[in-house]
Protein backbone atom coordinates (compact mmCIF):
# COMPACT_ATOMS: atom_id res chain seq x y z
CA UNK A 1 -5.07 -13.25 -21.15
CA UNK A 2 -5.94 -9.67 -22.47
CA UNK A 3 -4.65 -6.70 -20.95
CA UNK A 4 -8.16 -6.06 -19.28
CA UNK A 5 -7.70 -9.57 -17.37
CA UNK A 6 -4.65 -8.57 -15.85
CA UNK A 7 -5.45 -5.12 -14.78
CA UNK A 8 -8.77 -6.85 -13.42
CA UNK A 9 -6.45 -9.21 -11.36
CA UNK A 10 -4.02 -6.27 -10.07
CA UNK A 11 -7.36 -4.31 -9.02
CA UNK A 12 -8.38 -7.31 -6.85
CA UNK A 13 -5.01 -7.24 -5.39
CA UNK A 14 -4.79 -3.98 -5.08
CA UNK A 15 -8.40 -3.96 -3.51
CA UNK A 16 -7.63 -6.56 -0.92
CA UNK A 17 -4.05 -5.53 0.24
CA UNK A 18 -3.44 -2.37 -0.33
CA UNK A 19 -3.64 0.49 1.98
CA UNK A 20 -5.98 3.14 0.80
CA UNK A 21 -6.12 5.30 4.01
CA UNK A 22 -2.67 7.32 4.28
CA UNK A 23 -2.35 8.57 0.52
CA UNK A 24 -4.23 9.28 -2.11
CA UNK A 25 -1.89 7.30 -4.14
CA UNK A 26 -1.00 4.05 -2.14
CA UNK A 27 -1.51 1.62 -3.98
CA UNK A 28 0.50 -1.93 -3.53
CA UNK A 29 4.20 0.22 -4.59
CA UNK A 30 4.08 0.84 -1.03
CA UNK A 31 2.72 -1.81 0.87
CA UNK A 32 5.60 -3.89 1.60
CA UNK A 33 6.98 -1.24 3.27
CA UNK A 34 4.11 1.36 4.87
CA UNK A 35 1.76 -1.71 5.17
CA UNK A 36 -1.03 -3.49 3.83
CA UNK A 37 -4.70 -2.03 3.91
CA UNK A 38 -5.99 -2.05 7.77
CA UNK A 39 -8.00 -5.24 7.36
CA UNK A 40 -5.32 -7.29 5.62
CA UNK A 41 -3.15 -6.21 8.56
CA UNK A 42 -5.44 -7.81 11.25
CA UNK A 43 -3.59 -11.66 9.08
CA UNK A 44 -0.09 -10.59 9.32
CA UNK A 45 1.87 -13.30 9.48
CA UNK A 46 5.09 -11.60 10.21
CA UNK A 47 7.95 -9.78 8.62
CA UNK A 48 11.09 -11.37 7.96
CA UNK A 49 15.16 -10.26 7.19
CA UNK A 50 16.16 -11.83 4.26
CA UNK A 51 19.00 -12.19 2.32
CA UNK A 52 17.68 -11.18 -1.24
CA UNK A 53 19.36 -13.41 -3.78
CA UNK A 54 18.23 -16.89 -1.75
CA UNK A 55 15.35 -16.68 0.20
CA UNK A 56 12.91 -17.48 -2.64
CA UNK A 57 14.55 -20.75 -2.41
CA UNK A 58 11.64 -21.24 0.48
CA UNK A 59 9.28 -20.82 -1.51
CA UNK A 60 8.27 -24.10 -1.73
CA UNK A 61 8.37 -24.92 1.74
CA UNK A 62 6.29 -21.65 2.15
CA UNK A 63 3.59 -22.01 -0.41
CA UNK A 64 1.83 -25.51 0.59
CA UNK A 65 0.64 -25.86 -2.52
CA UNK A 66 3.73 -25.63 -4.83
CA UNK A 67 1.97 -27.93 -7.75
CA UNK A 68 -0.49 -24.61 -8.20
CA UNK A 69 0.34 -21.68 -10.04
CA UNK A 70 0.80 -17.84 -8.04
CA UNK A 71 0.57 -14.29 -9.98
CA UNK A 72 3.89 -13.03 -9.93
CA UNK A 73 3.98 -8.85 -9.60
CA UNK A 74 7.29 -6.71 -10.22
CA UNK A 75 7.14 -2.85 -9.44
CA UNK A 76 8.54 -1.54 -12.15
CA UNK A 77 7.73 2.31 -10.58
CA UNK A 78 10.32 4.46 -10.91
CA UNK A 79 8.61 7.54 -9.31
CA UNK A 80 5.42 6.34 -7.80
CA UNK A 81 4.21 10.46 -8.37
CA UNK A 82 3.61 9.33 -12.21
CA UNK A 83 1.35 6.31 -11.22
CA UNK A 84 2.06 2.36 -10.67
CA UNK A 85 3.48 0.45 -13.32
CA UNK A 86 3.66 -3.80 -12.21
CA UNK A 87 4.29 -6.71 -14.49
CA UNK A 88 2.41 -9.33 -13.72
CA UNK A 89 3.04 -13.27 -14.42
CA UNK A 90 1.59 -15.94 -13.70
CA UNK A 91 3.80 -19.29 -13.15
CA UNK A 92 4.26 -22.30 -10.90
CA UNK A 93 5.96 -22.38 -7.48
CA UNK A 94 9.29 -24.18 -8.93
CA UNK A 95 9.17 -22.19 -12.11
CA UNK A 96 9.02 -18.80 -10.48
CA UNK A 97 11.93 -19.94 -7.92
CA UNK A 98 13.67 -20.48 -11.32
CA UNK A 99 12.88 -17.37 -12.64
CA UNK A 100 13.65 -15.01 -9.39
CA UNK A 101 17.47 -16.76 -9.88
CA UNK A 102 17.63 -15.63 -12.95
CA UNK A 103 16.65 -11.96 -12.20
CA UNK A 104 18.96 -11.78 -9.30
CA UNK A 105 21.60 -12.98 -11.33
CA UNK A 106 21.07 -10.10 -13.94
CA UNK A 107 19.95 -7.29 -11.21
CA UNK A 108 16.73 -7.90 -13.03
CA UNK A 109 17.44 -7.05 -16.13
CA UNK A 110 19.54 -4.35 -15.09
CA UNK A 111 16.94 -2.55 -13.63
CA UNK A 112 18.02 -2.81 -10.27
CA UNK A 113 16.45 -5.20 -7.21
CA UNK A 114 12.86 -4.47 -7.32
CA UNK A 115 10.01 -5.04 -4.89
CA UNK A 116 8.24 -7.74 -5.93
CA UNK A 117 4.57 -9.48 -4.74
CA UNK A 118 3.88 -13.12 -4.79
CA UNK A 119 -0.17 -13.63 -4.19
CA UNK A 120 -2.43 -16.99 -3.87
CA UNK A 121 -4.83 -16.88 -7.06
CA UNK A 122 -7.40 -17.38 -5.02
CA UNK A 123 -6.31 -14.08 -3.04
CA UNK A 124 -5.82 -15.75 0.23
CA UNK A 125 -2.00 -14.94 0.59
CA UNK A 126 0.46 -12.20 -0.28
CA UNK A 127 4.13 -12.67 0.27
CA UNK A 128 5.96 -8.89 -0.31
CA UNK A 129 9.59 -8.25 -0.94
CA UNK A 130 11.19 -5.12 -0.48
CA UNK A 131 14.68 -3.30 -1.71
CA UNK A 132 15.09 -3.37 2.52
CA UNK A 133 15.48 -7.24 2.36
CA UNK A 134 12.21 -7.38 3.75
CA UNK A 135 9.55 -10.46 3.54
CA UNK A 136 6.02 -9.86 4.36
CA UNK A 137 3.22 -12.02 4.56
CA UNK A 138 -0.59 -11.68 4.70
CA UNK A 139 -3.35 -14.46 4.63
CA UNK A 140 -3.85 -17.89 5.23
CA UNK A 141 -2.05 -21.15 4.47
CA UNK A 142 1.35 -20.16 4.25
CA UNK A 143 3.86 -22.28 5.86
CA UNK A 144 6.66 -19.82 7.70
CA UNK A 145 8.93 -22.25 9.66
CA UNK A 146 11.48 -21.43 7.42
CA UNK A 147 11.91 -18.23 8.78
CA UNK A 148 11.20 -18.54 12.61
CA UNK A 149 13.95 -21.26 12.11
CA UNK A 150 16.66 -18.76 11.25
């Protein structure tokens, strides 16, 4: 994908979940910890303790359809004042389980525990983490047992 493909895809994210109303720069860096945009808040699923370094290990269970692939988005912003800065990836359920072991392992690349966005490629669903331990989800067709069975 070009670089005008992805920053089309974080746009629609951004559009859809991100709350627009309370800064003039709150974009998604925030959301998983001010909230989501007003409307995405009316599908809150719920929010959810975590412990950081295994609860991706739901994934699966969470995201019914694990055989499809997700857009994975770190926040790499170190001062939100300059502007967002997100990688985003694309990968399958399993994979990205994979990959989140690996960054955990190596404090992401010894950048520190980041937030970090998990969203439906259809933008139906967006799973947030947050340097609180925090888990939230927006949308439809997520499977939370695992939590509510903590």
């Amino acid at each position: 994908m070009s670089e005008n493909q992805w920053e089309n895809i974080y746009q629609k994210i951004a559009e859809k979940y991100a709350d627009k109303t309370k800064t003039w720069k709150n974009g998604l860096h925030w959301a998983n910890t001010n909230g989501y945009s007003p409307k995405s808040m009316k599908k809150l699923l719920g929010c959810y303790a975590v412990d950081y370094s295994t609860w991706f290990h739901f994934l699966p269970q969470i995201i019914k359809e694990e055989n499809k692939m997700v857009y994975f988005l770190i926040d790499k912003s170190s001062d939100w004042y300059c502007g967002e800065e997100f990688w985003i990836f694309e990968s399958y359920v399993s994979e990205l389980v994979k990959a989140l072991d690996l960054l955990n392992h190596t404090a992401f690349l010894d950048n520190g525990w980041l937030d970090y966005y998990v969203v439906s490629k259809k933008y139906q669903w967006i799973i947030g983490f947050n340097h609180h331990d925090i888990v939230s989800c927006i949308g439809e067709g997520l499977n939370l047992d695992c939590f509510k069975n903590q």
